[in-house]
N, C-alpha and C. Protein backbone atom coordinates (compact mmCIF):
# COMPACT_ATOMS: atom_id res chain seq x y z
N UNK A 1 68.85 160.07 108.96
CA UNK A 1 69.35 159.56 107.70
C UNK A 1 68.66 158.22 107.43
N UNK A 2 68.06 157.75 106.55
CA UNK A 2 67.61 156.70 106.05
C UNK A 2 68.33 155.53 105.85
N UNK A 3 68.25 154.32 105.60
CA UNK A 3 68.70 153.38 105.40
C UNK A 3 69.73 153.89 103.87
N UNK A 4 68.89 154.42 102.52
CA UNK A 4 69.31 154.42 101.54
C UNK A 4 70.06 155.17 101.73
N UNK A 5 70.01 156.64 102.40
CA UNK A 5 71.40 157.28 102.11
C UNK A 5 72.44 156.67 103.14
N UNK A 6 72.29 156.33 103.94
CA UNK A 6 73.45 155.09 104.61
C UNK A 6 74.02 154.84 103.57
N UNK A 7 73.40 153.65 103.13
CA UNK A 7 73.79 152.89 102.03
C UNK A 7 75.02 153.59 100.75
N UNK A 8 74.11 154.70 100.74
CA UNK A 8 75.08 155.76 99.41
C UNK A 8 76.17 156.41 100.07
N UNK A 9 76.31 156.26 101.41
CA UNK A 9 77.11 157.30 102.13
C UNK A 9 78.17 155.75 101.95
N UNK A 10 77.91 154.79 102.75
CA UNK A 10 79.07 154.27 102.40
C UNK A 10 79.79 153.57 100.91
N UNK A 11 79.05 153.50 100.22
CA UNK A 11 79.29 153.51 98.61
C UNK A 11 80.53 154.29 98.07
N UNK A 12 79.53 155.63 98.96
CA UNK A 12 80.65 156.96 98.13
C UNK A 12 82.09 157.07 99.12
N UNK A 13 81.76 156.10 100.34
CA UNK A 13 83.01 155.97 101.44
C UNK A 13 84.16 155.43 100.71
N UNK A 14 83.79 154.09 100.60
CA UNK A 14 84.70 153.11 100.02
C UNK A 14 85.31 153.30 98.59
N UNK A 15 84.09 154.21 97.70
CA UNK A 15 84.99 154.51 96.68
C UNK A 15 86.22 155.61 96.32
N UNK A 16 85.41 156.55 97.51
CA UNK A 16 86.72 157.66 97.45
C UNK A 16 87.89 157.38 98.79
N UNK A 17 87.80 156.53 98.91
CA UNK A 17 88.91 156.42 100.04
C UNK A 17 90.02 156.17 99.33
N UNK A 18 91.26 156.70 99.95
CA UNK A 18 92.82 155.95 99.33
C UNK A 18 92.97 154.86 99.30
N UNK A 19 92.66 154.07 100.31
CA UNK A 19 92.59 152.48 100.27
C UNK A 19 91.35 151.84 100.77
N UNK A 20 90.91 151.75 99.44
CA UNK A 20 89.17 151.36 99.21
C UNK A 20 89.44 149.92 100.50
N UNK A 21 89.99 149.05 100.29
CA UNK A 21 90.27 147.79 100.65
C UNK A 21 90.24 148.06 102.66
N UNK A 22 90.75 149.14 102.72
CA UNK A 22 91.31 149.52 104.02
C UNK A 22 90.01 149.83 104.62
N UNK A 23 89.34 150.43 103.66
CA UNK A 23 88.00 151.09 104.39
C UNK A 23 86.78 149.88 104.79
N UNK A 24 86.74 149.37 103.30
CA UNK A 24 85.84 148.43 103.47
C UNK A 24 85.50 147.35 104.62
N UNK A 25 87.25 147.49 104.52
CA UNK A 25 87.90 146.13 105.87
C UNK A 25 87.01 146.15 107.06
N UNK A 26 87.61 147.73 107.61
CA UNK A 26 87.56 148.41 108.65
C UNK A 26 85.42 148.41 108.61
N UNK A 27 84.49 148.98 107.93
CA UNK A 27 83.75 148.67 108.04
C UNK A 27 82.77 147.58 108.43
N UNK A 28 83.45 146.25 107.46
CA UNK A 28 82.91 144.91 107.69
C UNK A 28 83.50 144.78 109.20
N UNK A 29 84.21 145.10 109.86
CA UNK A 29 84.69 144.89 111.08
C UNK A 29 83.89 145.13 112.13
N UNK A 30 83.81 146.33 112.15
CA UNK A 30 82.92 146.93 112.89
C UNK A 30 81.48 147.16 112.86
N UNK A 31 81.01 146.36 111.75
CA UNK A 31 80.11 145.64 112.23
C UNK A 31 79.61 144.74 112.52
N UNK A 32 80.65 143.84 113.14
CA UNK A 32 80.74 142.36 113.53
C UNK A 32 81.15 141.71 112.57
N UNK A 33 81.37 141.54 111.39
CA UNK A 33 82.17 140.47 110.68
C UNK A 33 83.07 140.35 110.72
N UNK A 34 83.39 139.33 110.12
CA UNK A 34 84.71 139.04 109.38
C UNK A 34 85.78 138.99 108.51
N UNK A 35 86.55 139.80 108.19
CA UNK A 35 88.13 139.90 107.03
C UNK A 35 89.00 139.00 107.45
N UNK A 36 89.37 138.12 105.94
CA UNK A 36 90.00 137.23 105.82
C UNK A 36 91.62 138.05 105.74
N UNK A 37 92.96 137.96 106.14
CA UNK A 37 93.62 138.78 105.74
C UNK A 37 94.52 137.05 105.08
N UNK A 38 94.56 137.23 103.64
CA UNK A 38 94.78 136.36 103.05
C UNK A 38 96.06 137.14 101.82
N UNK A 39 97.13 136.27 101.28
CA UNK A 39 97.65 137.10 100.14
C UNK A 39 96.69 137.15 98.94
N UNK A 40 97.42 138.32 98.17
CA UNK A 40 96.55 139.15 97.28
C UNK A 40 96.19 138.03 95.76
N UNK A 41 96.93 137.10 95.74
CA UNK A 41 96.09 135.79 94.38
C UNK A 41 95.74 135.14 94.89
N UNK A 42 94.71 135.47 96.11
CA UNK A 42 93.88 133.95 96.16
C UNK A 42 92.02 134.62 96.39
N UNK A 43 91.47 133.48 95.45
CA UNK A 43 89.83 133.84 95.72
C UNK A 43 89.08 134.55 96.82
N UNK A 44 89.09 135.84 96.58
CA UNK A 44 88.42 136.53 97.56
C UNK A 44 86.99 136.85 98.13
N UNK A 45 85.97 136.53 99.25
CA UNK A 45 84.68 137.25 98.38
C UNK A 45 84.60 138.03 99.58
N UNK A 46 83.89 139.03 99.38
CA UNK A 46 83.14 139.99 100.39
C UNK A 46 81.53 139.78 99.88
N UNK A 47 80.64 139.54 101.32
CA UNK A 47 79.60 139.78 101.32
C UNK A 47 79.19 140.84 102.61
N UNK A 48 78.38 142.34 102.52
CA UNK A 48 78.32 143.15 103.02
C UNK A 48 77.28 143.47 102.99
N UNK A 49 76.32 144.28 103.32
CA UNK A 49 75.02 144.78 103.40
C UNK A 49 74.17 144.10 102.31
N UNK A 50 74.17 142.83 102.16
CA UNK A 50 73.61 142.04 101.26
C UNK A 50 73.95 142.08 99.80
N UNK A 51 75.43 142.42 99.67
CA UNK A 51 76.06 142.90 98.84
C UNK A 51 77.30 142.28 98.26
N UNK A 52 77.74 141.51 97.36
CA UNK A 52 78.62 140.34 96.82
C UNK A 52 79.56 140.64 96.13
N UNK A 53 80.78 141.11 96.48
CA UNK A 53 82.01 141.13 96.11
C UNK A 53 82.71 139.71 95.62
N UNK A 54 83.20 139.61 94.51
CA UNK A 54 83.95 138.38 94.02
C UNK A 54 84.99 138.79 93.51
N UNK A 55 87.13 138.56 94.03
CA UNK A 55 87.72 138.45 92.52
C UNK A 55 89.07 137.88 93.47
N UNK A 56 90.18 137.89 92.41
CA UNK A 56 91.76 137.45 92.56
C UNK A 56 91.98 138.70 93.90
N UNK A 57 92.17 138.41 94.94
CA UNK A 57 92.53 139.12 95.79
C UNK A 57 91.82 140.42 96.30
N UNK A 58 91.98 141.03 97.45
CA UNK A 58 91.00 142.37 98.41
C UNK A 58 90.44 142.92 97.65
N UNK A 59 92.01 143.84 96.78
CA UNK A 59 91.65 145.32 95.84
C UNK A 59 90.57 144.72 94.61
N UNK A 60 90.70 143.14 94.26
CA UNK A 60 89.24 143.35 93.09
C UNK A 60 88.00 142.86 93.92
N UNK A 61 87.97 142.08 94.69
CA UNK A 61 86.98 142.14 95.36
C UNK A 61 86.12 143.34 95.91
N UNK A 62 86.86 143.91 96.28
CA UNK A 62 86.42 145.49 96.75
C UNK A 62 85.85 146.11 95.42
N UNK A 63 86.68 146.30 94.65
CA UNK A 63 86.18 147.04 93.22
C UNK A 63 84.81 146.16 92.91
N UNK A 64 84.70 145.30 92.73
CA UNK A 64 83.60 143.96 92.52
C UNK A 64 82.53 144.72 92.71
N UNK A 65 82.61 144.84 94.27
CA UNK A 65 81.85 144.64 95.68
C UNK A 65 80.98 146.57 95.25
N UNK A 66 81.72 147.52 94.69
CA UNK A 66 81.77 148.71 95.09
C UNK A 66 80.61 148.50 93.55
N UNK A 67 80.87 148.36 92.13
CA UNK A 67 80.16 147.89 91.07
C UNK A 67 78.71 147.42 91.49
N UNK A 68 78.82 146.46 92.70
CA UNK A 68 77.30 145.55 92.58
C UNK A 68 76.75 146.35 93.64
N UNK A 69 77.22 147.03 94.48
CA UNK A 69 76.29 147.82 95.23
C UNK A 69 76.06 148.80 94.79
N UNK A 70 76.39 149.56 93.54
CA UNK A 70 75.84 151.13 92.81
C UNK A 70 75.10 150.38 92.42
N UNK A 71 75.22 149.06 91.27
CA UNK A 71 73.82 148.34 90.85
C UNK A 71 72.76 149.03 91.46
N UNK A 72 72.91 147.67 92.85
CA UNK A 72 72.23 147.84 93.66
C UNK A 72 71.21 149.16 94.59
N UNK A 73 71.95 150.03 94.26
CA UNK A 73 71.45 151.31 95.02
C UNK A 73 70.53 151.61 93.61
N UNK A 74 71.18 151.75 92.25
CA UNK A 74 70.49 151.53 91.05
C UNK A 74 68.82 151.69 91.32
N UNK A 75 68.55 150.00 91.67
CA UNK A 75 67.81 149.44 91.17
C UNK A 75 66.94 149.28 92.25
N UNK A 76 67.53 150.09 93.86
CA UNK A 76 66.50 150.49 94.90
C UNK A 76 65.96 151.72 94.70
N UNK A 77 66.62 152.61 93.90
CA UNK A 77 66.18 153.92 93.79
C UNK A 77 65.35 153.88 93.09
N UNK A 78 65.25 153.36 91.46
CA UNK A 78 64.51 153.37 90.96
C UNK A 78 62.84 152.64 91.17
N UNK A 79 63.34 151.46 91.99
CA UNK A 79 61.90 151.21 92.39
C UNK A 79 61.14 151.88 93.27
């Protein structure tokens, strides 16, 4: 498997999961980072496979995060 479909495999992970937030978590975890477990109104960011999640708490950060990496896959595919 390539880097890119990695990449799309976990894309399509986090978006179809029941708890996008849960998955993502669990990912950034295991691969050595770090999750803040913070309440849900305060400034959140996820940064992930060079990938920048920003919002009011996990669930928009995640949504953020899930937006800038389709970009992202976007705008690797096409080049």
């Amino acid at each position: 498997m390539s880097d890119q479909d990695e990449f799309q495999s976990i894309i399509a992970r986090v978006s179809n999961a029941g708890d996008p937030v849960h998955e993502l978590r669990s990912l950034v975890v295991a691969s050595g980072g770090h999750w803040s477990d913070v309440v849900d109104n305060a400034l959140f960011e996820i940064n992930f496979l060079g990938v920048a999640g920003l919002g009011y708490g996990a669930a928009d950060a995640v949504e953020h995060w899930v937006q800038n990496a389709q970009r992202s896959n976007a705008v690797d595919t096409a080049a």
